[in-house]
N, C-alpha and C. Protein backbone atom coordinates (compact mmCIF):
# COMPACT_ATOMS: atom_id res chain seq x y z
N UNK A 1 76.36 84.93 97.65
CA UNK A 1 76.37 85.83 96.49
C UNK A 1 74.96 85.94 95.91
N UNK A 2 74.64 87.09 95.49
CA UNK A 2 73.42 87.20 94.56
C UNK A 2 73.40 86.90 93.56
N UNK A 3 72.09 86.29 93.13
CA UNK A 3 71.96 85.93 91.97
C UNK A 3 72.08 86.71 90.77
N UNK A 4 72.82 86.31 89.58
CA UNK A 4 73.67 87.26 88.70
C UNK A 4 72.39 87.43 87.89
N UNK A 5 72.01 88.20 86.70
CA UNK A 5 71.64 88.54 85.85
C UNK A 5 72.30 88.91 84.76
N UNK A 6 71.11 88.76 83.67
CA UNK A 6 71.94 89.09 82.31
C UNK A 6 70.96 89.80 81.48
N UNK A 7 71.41 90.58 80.22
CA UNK A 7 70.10 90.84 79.71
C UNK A 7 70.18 90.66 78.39
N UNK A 8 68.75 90.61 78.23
CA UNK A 8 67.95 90.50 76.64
C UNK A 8 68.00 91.68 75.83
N UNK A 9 69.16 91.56 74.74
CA UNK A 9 69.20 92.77 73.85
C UNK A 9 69.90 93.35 73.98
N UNK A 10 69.35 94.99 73.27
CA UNK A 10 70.02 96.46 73.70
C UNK A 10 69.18 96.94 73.65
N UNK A 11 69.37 97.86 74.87
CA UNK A 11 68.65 98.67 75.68
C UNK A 11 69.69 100.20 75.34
N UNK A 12 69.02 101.65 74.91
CA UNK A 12 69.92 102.71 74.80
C UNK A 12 68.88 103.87 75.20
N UNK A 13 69.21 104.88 75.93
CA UNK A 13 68.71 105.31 76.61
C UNK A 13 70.08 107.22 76.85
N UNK A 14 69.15 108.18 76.76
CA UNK A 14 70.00 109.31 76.38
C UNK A 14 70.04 110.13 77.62
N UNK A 15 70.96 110.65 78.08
CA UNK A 15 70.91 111.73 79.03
C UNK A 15 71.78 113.36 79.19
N UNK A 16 70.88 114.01 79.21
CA UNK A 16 71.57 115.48 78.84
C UNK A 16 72.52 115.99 80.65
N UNK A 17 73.47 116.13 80.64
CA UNK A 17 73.75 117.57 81.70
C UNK A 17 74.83 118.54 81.69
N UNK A 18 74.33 119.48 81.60
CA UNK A 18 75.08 120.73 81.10
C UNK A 18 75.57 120.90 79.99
N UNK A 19 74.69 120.18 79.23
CA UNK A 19 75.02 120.50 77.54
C UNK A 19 75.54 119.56 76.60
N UNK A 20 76.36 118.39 78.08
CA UNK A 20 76.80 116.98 77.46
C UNK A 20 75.55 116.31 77.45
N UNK A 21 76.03 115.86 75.91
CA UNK A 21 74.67 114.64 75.79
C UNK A 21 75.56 113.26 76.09
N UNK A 22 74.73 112.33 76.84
CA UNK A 22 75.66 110.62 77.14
C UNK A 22 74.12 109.69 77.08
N UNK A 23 74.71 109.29 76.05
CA UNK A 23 73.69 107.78 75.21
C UNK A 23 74.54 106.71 75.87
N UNK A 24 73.40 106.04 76.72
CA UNK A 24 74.37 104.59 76.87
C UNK A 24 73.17 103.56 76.43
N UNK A 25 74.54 102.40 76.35
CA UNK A 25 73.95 101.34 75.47
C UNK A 25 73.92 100.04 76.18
N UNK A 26 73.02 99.29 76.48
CA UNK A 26 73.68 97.93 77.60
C UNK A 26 73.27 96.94 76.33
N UNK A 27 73.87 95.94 76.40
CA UNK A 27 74.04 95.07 75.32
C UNK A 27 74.26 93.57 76.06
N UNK A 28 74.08 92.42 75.70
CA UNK A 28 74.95 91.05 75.73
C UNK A 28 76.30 91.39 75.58
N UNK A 29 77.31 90.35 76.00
CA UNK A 29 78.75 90.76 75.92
C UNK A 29 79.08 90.23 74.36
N UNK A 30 78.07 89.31 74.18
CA UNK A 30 78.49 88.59 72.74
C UNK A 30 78.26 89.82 71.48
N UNK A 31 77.36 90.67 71.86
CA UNK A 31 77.54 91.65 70.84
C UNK A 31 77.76 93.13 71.63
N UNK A 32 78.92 92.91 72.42
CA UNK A 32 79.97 94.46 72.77
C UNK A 32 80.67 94.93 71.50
N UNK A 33 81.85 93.85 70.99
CA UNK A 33 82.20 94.56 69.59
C UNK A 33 81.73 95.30 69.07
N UNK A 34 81.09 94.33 68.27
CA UNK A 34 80.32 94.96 67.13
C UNK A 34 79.41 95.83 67.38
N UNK A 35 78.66 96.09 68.41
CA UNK A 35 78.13 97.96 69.08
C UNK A 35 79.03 98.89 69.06
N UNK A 36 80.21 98.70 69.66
CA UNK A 36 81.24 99.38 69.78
C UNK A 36 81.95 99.75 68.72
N UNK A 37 82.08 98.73 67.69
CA UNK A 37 82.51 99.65 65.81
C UNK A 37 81.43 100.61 65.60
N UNK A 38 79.96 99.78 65.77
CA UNK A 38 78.47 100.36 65.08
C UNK A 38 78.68 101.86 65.59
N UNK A 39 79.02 102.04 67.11
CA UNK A 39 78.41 103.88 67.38
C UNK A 39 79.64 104.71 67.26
N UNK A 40 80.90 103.96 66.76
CA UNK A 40 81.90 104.77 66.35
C UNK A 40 81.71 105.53 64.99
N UNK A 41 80.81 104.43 64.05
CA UNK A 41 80.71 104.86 62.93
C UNK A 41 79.75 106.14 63.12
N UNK A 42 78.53 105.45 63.99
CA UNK A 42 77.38 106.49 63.85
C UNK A 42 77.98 107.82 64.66
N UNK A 43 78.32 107.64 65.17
CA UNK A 43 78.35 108.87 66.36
C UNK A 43 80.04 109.83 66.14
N UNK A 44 80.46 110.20 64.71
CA UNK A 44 81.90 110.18 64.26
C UNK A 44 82.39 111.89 65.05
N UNK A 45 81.15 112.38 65.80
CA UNK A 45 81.43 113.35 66.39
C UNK A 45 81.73 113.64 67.77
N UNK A 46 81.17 112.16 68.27
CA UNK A 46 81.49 112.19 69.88
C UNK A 46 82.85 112.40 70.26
N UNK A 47 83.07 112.62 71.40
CA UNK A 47 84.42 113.03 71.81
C UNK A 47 85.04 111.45 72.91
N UNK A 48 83.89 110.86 73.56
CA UNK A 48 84.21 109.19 74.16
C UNK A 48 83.02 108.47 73.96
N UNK A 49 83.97 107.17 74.37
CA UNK A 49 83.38 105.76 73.66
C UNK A 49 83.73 105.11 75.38
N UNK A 50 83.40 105.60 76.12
CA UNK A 50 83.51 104.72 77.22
C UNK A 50 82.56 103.36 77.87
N UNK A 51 83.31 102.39 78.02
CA UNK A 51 82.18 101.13 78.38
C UNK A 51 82.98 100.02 79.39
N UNK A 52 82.31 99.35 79.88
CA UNK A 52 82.52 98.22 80.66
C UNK A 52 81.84 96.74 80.56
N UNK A 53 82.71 95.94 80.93
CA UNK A 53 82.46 94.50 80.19
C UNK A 53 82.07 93.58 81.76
N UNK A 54 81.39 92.88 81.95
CA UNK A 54 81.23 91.49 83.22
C UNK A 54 81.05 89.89 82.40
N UNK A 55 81.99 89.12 82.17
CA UNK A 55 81.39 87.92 81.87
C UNK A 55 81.78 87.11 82.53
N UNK A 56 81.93 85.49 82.36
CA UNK A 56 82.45 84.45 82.88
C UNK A 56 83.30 83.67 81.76
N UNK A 57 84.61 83.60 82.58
CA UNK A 57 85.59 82.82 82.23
C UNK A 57 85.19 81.34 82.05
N UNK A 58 85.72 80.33 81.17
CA UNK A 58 85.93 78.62 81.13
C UNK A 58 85.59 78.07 82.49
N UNK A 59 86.45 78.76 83.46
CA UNK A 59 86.37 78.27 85.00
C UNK A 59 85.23 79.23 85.32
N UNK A 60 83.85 79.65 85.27
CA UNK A 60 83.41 80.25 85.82
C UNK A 60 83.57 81.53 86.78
N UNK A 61 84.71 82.14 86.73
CA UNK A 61 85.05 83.26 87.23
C UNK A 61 84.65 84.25 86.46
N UNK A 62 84.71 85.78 87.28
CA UNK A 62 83.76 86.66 86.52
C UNK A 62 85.43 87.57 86.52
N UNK A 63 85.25 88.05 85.10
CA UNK A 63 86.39 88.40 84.12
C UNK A 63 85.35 90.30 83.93
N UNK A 64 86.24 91.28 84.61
CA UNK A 64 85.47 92.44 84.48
C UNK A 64 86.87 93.46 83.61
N UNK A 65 86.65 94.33 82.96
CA UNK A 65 86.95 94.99 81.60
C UNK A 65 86.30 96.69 81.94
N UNK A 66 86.97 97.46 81.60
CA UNK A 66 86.47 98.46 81.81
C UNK A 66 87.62 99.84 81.01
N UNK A 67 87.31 101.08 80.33
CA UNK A 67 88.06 101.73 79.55
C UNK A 67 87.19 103.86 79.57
N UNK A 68 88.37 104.50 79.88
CA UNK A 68 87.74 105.59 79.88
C UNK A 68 87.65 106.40 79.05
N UNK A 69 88.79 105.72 77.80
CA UNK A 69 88.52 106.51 76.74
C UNK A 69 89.19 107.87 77.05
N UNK A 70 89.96 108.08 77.99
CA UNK A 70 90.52 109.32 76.97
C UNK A 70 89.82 110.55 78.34
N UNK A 71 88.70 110.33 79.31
CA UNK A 71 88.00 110.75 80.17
C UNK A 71 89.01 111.08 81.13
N UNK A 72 89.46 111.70 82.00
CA UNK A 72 90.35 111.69 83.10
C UNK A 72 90.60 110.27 83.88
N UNK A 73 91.31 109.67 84.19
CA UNK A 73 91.75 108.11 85.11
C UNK A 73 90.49 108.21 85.82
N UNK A 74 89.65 106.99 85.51
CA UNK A 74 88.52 106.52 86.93
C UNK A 74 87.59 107.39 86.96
N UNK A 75 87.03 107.99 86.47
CA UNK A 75 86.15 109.39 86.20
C UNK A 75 84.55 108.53 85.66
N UNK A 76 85.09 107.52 84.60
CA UNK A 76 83.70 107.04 83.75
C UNK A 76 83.78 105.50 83.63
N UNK A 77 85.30 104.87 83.29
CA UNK A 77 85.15 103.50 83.11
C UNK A 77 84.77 102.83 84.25
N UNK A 78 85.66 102.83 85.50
CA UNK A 78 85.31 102.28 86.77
C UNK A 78 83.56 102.58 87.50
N UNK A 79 82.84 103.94 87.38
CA UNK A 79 81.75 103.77 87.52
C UNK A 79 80.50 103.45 86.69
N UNK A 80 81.09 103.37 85.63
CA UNK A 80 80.17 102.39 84.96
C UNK A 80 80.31 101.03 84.91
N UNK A 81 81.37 100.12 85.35
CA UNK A 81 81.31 99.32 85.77
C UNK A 81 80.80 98.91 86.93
N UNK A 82 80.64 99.81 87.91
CA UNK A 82 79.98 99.73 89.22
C UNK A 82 78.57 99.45 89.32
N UNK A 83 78.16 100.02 87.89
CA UNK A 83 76.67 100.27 87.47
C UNK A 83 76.25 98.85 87.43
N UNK A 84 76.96 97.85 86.57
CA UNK A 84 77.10 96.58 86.72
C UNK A 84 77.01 95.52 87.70
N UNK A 85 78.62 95.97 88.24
CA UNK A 85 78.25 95.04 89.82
C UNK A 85 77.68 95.31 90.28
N UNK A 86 76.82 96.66 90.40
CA UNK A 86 75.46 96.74 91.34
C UNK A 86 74.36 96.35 91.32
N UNK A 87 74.21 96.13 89.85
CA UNK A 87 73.35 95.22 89.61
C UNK A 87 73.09 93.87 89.44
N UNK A 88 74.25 92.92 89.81
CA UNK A 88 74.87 91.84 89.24
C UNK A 88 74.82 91.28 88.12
N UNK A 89 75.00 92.11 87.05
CA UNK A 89 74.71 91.64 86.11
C UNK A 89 76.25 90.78 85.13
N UNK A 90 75.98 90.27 84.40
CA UNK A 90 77.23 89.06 84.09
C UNK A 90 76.67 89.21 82.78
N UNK A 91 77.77 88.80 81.70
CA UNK A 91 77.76 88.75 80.33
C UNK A 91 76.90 90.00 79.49
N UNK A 92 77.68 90.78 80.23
CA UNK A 92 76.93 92.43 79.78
C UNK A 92 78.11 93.25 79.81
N UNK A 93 77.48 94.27 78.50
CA UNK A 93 78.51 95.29 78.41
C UNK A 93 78.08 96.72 78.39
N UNK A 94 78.17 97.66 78.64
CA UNK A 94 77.30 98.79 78.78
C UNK A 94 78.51 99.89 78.28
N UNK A 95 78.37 100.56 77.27
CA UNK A 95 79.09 101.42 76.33
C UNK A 95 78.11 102.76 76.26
N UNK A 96 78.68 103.90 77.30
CA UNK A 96 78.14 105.09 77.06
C UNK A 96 79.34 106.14 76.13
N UNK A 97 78.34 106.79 75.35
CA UNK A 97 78.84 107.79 74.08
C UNK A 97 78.49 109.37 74.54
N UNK A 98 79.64 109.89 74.83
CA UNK A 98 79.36 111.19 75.43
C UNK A 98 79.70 111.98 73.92
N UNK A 99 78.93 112.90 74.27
CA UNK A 99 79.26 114.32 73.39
C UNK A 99 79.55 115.61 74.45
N UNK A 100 80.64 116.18 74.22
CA UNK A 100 81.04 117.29 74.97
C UNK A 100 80.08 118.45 74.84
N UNK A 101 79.50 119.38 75.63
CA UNK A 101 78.76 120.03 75.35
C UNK A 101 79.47 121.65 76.23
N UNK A 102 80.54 121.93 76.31
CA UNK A 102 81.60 122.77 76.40
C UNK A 102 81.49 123.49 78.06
N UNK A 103 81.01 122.50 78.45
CA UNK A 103 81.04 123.09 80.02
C UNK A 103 81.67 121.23 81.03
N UNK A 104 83.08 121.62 81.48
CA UNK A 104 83.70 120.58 82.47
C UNK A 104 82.83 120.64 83.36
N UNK A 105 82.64 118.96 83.45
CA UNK A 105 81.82 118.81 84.81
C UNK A 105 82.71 118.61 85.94
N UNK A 106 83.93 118.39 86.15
CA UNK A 106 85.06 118.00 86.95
C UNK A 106 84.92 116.78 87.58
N UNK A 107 85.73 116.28 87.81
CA UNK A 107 86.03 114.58 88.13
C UNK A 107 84.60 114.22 89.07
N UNK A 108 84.03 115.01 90.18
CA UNK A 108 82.76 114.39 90.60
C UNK A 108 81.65 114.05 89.92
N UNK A 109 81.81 115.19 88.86
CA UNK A 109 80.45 115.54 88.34
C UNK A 109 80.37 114.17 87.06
N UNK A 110 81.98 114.24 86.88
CA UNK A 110 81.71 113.00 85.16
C UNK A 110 81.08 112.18 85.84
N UNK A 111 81.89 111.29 87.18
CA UNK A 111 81.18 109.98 87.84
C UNK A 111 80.40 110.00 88.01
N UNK A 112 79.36 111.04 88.73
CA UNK A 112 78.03 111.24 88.78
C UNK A 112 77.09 110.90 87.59
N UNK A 113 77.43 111.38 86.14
CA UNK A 113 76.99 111.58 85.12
C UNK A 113 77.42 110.28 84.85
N UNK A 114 77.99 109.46 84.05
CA UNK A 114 78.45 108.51 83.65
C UNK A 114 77.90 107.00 84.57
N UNK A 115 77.87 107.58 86.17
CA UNK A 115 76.46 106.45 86.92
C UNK A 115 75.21 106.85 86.46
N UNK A 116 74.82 107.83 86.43
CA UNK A 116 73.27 107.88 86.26
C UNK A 116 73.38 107.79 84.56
N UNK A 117 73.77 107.87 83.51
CA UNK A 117 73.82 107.36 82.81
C UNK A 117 73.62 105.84 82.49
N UNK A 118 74.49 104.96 82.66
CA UNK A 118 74.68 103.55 83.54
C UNK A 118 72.78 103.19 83.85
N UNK A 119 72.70 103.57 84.83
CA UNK A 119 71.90 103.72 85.96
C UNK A 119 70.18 103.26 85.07
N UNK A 120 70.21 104.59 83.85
CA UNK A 120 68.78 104.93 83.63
C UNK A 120 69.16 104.04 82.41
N UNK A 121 70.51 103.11 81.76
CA UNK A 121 69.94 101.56 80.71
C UNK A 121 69.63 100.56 81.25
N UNK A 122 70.18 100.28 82.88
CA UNK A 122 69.63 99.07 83.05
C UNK A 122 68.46 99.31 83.81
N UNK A 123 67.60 100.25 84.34
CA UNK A 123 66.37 100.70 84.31
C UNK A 123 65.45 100.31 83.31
N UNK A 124 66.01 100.89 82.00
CA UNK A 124 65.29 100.48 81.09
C UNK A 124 65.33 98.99 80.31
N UNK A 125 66.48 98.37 80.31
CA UNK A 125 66.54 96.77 80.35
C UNK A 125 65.75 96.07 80.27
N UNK A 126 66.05 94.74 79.65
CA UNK A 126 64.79 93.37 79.92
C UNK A 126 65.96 92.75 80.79
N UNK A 127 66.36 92.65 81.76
CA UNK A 127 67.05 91.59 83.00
C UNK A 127 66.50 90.22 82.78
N UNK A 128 67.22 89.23 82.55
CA UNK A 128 66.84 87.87 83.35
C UNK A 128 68.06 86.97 84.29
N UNK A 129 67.46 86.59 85.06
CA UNK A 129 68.74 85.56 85.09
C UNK A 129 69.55 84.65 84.70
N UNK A 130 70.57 84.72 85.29
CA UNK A 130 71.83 83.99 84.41
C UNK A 130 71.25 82.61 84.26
N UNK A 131 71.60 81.99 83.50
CA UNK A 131 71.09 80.42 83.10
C UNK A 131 70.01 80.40 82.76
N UNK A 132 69.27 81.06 83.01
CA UNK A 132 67.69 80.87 82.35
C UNK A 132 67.53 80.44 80.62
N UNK A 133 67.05 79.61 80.37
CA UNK A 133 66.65 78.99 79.24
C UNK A 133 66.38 79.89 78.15
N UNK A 134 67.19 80.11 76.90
CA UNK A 134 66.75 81.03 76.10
C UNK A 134 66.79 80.69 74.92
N UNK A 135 66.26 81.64 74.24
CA UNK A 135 66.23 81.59 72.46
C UNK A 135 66.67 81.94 71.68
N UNK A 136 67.14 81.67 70.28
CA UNK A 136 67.92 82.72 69.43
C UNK A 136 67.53 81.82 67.71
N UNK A 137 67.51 82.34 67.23
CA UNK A 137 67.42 82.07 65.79
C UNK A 137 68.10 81.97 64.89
N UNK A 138 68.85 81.14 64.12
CA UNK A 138 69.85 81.18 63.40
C UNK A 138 69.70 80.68 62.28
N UNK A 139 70.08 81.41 61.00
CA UNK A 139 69.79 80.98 59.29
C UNK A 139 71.17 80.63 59.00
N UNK A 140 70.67 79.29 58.60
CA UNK A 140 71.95 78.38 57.74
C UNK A 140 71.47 77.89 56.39
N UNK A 141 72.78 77.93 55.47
CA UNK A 141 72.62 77.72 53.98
C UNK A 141 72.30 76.31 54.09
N UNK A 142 71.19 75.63 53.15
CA UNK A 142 71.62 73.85 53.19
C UNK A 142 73.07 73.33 53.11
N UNK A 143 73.76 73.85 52.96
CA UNK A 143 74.98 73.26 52.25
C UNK A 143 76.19 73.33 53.67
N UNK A 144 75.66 74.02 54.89
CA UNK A 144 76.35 74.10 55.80
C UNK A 144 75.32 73.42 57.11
N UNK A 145 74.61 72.42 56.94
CA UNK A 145 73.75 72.29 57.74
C UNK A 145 74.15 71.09 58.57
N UNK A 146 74.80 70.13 57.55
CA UNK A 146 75.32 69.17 58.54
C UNK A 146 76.50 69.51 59.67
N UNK A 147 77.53 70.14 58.66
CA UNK A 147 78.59 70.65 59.71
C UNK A 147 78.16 71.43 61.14
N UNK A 148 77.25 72.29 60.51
CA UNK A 148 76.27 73.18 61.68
C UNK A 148 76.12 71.84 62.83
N UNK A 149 75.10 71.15 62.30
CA UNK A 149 74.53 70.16 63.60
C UNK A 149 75.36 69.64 64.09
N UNK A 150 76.92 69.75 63.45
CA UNK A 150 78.04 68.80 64.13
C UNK A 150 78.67 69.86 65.20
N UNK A 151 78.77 70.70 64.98
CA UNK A 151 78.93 71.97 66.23
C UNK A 151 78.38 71.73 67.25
N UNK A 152 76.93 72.14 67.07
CA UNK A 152 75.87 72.16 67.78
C UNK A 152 75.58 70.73 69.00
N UNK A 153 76.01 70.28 68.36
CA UNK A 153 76.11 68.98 69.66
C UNK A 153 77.42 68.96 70.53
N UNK A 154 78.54 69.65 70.45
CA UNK A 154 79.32 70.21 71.53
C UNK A 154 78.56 70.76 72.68
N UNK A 155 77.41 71.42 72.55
CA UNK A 155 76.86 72.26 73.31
C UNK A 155 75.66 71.59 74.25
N UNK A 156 75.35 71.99 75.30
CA UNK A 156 74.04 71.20 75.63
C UNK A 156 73.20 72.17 75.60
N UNK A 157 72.77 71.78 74.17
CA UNK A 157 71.80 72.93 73.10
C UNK A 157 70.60 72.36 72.73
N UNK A 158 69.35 72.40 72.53
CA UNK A 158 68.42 71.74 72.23
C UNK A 158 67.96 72.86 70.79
N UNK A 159 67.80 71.91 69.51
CA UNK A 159 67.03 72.75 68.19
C UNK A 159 65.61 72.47 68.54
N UNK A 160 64.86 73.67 68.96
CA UNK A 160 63.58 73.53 69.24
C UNK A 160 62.38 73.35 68.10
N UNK A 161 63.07 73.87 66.81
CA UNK A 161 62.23 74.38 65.82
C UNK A 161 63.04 74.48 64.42
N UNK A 162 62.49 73.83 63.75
CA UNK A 162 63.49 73.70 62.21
C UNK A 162 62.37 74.37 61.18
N UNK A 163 62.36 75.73 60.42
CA UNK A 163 61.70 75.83 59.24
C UNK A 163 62.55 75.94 58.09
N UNK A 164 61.86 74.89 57.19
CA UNK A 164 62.63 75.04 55.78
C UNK A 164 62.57 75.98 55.17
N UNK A 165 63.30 76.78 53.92
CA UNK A 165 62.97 77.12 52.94
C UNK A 165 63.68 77.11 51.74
N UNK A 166 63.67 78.01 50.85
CA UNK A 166 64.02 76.97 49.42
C UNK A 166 65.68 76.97 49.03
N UNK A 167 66.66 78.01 49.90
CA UNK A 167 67.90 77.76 50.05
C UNK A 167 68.61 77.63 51.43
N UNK A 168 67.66 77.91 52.45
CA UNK A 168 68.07 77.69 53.74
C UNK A 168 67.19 77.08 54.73
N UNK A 169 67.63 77.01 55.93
CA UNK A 169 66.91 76.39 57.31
C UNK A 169 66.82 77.11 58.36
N UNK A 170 65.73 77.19 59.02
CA UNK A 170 66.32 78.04 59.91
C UNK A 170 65.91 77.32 61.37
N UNK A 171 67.06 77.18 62.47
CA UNK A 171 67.19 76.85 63.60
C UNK A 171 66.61 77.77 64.68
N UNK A 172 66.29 77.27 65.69
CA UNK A 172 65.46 78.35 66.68
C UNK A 172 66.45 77.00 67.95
N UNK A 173 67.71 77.62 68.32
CA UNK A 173 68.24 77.03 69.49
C UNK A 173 67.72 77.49 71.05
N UNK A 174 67.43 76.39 71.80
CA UNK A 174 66.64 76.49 73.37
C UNK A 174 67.96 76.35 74.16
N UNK A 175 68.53 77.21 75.30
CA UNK A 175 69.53 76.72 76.08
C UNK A 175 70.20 77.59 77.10
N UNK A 176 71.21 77.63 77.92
CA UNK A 176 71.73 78.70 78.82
C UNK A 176 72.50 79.59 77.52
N UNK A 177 71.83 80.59 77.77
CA UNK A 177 72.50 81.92 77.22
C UNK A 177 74.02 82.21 76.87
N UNK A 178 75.07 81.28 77.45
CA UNK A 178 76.48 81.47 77.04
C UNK A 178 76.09 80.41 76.49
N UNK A 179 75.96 79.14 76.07
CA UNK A 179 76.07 78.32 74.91
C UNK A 179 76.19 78.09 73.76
N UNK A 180 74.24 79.04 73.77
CA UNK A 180 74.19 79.44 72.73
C UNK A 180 74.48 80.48 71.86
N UNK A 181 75.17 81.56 73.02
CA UNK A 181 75.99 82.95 72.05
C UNK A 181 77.40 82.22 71.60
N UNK A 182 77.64 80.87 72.34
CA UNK A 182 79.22 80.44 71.49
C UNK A 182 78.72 79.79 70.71
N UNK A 183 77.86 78.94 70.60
CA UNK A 183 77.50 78.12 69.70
C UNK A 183 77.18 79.19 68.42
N UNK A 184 76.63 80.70 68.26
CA UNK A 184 76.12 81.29 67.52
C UNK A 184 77.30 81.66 66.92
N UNK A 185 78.49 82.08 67.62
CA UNK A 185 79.73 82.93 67.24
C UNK A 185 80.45 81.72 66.27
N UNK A 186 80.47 80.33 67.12
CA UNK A 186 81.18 78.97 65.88
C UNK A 186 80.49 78.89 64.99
N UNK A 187 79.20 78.96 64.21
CA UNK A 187 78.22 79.28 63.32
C UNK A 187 78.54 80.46 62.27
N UNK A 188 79.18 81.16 62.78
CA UNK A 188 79.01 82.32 61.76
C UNK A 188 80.71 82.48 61.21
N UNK A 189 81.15 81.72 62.32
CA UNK A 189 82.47 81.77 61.86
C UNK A 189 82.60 80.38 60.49
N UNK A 190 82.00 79.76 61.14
CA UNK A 190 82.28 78.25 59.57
C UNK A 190 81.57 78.49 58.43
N UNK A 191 80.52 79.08 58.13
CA UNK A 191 79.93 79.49 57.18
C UNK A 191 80.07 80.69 56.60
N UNK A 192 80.42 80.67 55.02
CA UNK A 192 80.87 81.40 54.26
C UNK A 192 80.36 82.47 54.60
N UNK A 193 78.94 82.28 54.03
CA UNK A 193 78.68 83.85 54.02
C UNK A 193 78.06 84.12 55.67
N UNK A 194 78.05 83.42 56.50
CA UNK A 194 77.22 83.65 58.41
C UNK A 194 76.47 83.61 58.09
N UNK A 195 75.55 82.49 59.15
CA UNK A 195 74.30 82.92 59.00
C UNK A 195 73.16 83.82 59.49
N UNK A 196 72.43 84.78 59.38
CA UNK A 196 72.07 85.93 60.01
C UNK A 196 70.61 85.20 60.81
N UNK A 197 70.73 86.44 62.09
CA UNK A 197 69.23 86.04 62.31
C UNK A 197 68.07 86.64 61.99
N UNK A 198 66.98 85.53 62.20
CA UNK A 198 65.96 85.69 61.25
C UNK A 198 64.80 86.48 62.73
């Protein structure tokens, strides 16, 4: 098997044909949701919200997700997921936002459109590979800091970097990339108000 990849961020990237405009978005899987409320709100005119999911299960199996929104059966969800496995990419979600632009492309033409869509975010992407050592930043209140560090050692997480300030701390966690997006998600869930990153 090839070596999987994952990527850094969101990457969004627009493509016109025949009048349809399709914005796609590649993201971490840890923040698919919440993209997926975000361009419903922004985008209250589009006509689909189509996207596809790759992560890994507890047992390391790869758990794939995919939705057409409303597109004809297999037209957009399935090849944008393809966009994915072709790239091997894992713990990624890629959510393209079409706007109808009043000309049917017919079932070849969506797939066509909806890959090269696909196609030209993870083009534009930061890719790394899976497990590779990463970073993330996380602001905690003093008052949730012990509980925090009591999380945080579930994980084989390293705090690289502690700055104080005069009501909070802020953590800079070193580690494989699913760790620390669960370790980030149990964080925001125990603390009142979450802590945001800095």
């Amino acid at each position: 098997m090839e070596k999987l990849l994952t990527v850094l961020g969101e990457t969004s990237t627009r493509l016109e044909i025949k009048k349809s405009q399709f914005i796609a978005h590649l993201v971490p899987f840890s923040e698919f949701q919440t993209l997926l409320s975000r361009l419903k709100e922004e985008h209250r005119k589009a006509r689909h919200f189509v996207w596809a999911t790759r992560t890994l299960n507890e047992q390391n199996q790869i758990v794939e997700n995919c939705s057409d929104d409303g597109e004809p059966r297999n037209t957009s969800g399935k090849p944008t997921l393809k966009v994915l496995q072709g790239h091997q990419l894992i713990d990624a979600a890629l959510i393209t936002v079409r706007y109808f632009g009043g000309i049917k492309l017919g079932t070849g033409g969506l797939v066509r459109a909806y890959n090269d869509a696909g196609q030209l975010a993870v083009q534009a992407a930061a890719l790394i590979p899976l497990g590779t050592l990463y970073c993330r930043t996380v602001r905690i209140p003093y008052q949730q800091i012990r509980h925090t560090e009591h999380q945080l050692k579930q994980y084989p997480i390293k705090v690289l970097h502690k700055e104080f300030a005069a009501t909070h701390i802020d953590l800079t966690l070193q580690g494989d990339r699913r760790y620390i997006d669960k370790a980030f998600e149990q964080i925001v869930t125990l603390t009142r108000e979450g802590p945001g990153e800095s």
